[in-house]
PDB file of N, CA and C in Angstrom:
ATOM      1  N   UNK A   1      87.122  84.603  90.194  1.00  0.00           N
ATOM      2  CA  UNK A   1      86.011  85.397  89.695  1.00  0.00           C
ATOM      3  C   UNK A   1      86.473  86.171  88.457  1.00  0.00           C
ATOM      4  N   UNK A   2      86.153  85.795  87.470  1.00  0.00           N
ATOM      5  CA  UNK A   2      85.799  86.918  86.194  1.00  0.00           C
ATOM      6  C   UNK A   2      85.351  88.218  85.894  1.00  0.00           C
ATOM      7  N   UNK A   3      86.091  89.069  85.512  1.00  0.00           N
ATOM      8  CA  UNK A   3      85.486  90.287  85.314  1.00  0.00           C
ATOM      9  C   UNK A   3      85.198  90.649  83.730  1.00  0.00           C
ATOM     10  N   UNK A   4      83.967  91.443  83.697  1.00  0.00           N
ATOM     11  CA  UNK A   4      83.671  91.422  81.823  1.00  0.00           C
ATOM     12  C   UNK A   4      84.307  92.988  81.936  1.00  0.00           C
ATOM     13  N   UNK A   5      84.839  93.174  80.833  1.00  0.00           N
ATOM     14  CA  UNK A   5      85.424  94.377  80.214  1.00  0.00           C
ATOM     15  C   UNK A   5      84.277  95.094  79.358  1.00  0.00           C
ATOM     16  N   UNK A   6      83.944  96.587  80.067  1.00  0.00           N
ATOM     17  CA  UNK A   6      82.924  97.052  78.707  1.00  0.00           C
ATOM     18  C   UNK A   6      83.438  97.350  77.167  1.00  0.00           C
ATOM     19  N   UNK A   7      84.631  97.738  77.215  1.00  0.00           N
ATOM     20  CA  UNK A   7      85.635  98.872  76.520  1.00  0.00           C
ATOM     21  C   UNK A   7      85.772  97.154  75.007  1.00  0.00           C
ATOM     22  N   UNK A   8      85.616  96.244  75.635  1.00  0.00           N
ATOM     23  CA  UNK A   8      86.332  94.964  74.957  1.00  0.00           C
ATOM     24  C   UNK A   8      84.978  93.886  74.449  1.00  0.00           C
ATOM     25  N   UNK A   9      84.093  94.323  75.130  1.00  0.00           N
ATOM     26  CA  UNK A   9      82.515  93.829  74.826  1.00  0.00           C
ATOM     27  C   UNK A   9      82.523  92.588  75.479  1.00  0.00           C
ATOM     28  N   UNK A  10      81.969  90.961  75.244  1.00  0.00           N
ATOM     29  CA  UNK A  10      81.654  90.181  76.146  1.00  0.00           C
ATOM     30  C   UNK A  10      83.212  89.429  76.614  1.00  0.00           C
ATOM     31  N   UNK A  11      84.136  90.097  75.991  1.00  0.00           N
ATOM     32  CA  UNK A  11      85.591  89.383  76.944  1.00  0.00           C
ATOM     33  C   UNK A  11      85.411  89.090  78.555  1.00  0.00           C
ATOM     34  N   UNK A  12      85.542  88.106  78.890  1.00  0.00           N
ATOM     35  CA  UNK A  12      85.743  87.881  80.301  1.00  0.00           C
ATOM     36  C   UNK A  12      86.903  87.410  80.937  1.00  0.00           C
ATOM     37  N   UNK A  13      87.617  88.440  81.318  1.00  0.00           N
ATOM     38  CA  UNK A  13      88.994  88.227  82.217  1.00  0.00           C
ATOM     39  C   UNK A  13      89.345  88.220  83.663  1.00  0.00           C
ATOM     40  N   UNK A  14      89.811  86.935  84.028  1.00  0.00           N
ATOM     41  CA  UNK A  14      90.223  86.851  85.271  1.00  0.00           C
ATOM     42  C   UNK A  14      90.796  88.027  85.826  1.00  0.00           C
ATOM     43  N   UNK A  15      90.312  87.914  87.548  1.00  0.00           N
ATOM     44  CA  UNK A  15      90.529  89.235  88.217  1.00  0.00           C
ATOM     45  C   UNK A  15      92.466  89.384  88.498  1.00  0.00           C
ATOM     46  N   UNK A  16      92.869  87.778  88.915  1.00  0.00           N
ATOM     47  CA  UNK A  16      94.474  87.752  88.896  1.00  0.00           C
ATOM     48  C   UNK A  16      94.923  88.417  87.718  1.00  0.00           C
ATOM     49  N   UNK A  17      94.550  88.103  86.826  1.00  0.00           N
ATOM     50  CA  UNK A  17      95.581  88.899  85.439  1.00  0.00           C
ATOM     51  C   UNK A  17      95.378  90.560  85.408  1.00  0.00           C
ATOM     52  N   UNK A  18      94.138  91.176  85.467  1.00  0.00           N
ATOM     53  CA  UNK A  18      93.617  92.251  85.832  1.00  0.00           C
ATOM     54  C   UNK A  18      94.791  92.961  86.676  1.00  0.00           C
ATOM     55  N   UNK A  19      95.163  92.261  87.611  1.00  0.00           N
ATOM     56  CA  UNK A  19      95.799  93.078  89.119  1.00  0.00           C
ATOM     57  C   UNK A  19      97.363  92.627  88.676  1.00  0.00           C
ATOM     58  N   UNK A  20      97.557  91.658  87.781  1.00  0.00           N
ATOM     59  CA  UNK A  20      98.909  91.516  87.380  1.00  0.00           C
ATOM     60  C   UNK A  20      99.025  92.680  85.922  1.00  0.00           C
ATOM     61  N   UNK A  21      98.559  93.421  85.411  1.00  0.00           N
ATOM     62  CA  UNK A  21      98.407  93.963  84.670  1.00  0.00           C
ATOM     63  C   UNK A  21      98.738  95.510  84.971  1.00  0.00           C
ATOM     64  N   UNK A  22      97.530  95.577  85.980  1.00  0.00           N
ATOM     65  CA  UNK A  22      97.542  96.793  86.970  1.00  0.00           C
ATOM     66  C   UNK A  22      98.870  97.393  87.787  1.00  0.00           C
ATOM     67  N   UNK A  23      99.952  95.869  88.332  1.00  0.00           N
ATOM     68  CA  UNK A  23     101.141  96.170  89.327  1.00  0.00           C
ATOM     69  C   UNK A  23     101.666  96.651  87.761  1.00  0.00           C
ATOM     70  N   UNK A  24     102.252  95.886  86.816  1.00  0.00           N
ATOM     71  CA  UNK A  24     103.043  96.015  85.747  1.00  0.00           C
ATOM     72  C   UNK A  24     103.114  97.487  85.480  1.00  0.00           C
ATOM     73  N   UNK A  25     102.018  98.078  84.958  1.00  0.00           N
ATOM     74  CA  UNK A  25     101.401  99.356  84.430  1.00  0.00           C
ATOM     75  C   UNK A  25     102.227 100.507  85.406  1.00  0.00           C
ATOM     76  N   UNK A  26     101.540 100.082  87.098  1.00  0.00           N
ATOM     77  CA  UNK A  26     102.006 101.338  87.851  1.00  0.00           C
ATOM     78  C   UNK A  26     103.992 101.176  88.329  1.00  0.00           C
ATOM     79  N   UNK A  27     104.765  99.948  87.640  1.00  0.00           N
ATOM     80  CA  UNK A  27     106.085  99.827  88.223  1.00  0.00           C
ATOM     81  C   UNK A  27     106.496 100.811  86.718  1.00  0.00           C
ATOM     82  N   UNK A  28     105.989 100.637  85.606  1.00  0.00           N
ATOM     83  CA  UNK A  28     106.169 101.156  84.381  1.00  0.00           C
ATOM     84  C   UNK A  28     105.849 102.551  84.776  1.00  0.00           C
ATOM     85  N   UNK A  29     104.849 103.137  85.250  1.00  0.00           N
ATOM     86  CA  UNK A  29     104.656 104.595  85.188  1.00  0.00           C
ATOM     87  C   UNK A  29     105.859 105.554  86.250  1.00  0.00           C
ATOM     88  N   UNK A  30     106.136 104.393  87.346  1.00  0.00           N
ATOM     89  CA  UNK A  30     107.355 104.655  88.106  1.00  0.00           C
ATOM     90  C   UNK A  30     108.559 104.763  87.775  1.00  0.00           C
ATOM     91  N   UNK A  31     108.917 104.074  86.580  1.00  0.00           N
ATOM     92  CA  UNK A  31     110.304 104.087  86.211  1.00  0.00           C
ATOM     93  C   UNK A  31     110.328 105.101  85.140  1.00  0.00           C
ATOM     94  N   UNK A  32     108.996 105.357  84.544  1.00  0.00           N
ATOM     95  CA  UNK A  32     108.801 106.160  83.187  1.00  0.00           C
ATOM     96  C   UNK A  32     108.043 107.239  83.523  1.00  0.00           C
ATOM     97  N   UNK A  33     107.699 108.054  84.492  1.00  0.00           N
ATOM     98  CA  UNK A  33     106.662 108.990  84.352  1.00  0.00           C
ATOM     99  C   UNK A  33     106.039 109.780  83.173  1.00  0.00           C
ATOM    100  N   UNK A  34     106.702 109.721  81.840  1.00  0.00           N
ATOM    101  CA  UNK A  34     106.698 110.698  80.991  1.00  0.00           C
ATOM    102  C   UNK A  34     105.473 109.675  80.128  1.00  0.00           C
ATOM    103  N   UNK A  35     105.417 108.529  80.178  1.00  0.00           N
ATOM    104  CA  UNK A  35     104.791 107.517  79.171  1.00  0.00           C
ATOM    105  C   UNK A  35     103.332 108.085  80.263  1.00  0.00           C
ATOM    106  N   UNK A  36     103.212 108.004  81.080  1.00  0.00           N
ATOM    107  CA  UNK A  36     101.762 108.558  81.487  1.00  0.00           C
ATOM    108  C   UNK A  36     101.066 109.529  80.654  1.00  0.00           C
ATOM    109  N   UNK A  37     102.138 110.598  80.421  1.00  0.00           N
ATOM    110  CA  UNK A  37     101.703 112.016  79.818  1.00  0.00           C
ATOM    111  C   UNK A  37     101.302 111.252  78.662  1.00  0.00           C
ATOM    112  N   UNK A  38     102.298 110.683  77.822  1.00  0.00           N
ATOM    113  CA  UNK A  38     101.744 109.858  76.337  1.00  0.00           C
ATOM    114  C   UNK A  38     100.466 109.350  76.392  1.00  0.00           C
ATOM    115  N   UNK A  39     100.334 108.500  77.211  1.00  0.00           N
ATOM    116  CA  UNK A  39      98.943 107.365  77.606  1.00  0.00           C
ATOM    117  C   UNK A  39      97.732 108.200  77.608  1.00  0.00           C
ATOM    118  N   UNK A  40      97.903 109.262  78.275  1.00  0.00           N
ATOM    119  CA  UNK A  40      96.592 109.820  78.230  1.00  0.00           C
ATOM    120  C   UNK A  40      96.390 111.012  77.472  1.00  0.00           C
ATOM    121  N   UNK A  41      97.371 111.325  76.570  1.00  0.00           N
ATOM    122  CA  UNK A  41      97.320 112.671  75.108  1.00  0.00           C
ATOM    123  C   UNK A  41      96.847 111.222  74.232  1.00  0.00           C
ATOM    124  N   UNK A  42      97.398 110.063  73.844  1.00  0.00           N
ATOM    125  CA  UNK A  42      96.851 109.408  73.029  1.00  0.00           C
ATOM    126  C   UNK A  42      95.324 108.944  73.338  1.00  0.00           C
ATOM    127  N   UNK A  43      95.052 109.002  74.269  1.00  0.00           N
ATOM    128  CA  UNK A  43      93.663 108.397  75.109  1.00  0.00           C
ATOM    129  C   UNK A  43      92.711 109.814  74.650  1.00  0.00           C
ATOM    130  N   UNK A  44      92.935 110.695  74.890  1.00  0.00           N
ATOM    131  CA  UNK A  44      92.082 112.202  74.714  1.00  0.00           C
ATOM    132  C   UNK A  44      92.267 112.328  72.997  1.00  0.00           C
ATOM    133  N   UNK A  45      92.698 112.038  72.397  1.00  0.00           N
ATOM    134  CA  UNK A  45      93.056 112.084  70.923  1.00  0.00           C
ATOM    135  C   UNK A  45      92.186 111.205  70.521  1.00  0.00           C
ATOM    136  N   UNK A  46      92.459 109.675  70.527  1.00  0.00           N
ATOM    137  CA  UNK A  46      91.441 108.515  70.361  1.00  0.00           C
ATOM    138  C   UNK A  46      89.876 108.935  70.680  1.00  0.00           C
ATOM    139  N   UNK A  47      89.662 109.484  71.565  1.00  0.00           N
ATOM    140  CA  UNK A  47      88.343 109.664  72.570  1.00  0.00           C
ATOM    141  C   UNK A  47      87.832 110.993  71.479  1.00  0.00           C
ATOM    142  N   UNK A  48      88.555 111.859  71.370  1.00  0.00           N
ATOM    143  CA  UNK A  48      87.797 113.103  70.447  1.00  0.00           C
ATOM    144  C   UNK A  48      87.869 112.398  68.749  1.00  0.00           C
ATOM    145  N   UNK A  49      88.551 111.592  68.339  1.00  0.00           N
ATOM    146  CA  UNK A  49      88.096 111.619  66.845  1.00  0.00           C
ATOM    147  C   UNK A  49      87.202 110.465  67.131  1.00  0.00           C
ATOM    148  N   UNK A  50      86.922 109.530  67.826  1.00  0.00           N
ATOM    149  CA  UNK A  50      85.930 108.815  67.939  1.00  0.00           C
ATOM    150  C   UNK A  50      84.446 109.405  68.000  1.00  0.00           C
ATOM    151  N   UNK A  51      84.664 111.078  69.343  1.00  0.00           N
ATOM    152  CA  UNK A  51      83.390 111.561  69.383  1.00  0.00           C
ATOM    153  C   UNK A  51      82.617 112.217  67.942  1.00  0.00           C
ATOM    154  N   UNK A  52      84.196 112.873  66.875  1.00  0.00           N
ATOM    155  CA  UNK A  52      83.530 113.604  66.031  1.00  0.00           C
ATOM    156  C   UNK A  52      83.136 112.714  64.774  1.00  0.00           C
ATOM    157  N   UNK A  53      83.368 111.060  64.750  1.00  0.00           N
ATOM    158  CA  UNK A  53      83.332 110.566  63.915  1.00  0.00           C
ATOM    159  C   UNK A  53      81.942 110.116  64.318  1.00  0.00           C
ATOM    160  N   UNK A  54      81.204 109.840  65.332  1.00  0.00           N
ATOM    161  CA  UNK A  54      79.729 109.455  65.610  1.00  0.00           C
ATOM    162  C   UNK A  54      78.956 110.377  65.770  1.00  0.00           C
ATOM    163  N   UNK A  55      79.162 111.911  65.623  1.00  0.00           N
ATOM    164  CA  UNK A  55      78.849 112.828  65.592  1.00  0.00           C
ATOM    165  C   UNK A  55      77.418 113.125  64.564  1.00  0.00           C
TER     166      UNK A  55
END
């Protein structure tokens, strides 16, 4: 089964790669906790100049 991505528009990606993506991500946040903090200051950064640029 296929899943569509909103964030990526009509991409449709298999649910296996999804969940192989997903283990990768959380063995990475385990060995790295600090790249979390990064991931989501760059994510809140991205997300506010996006809001003030459609503003």
């Amino acid at each position: 089964m296929d899943m569509t991505l909103p964030f990526i528009g009509a991409l449709s990606v298999p649910q296996f790669i999804l969940a192989i993506i997903a283990i990768v991500f959380g063995i990475i946040m385990i060995i790295k906790p600090q790249i979390v903090a990064y991931l989501v200051g760059i994510y809140l950064i991205i997300w506010g100049v996006l809001f003030f640029i459609s503003c």
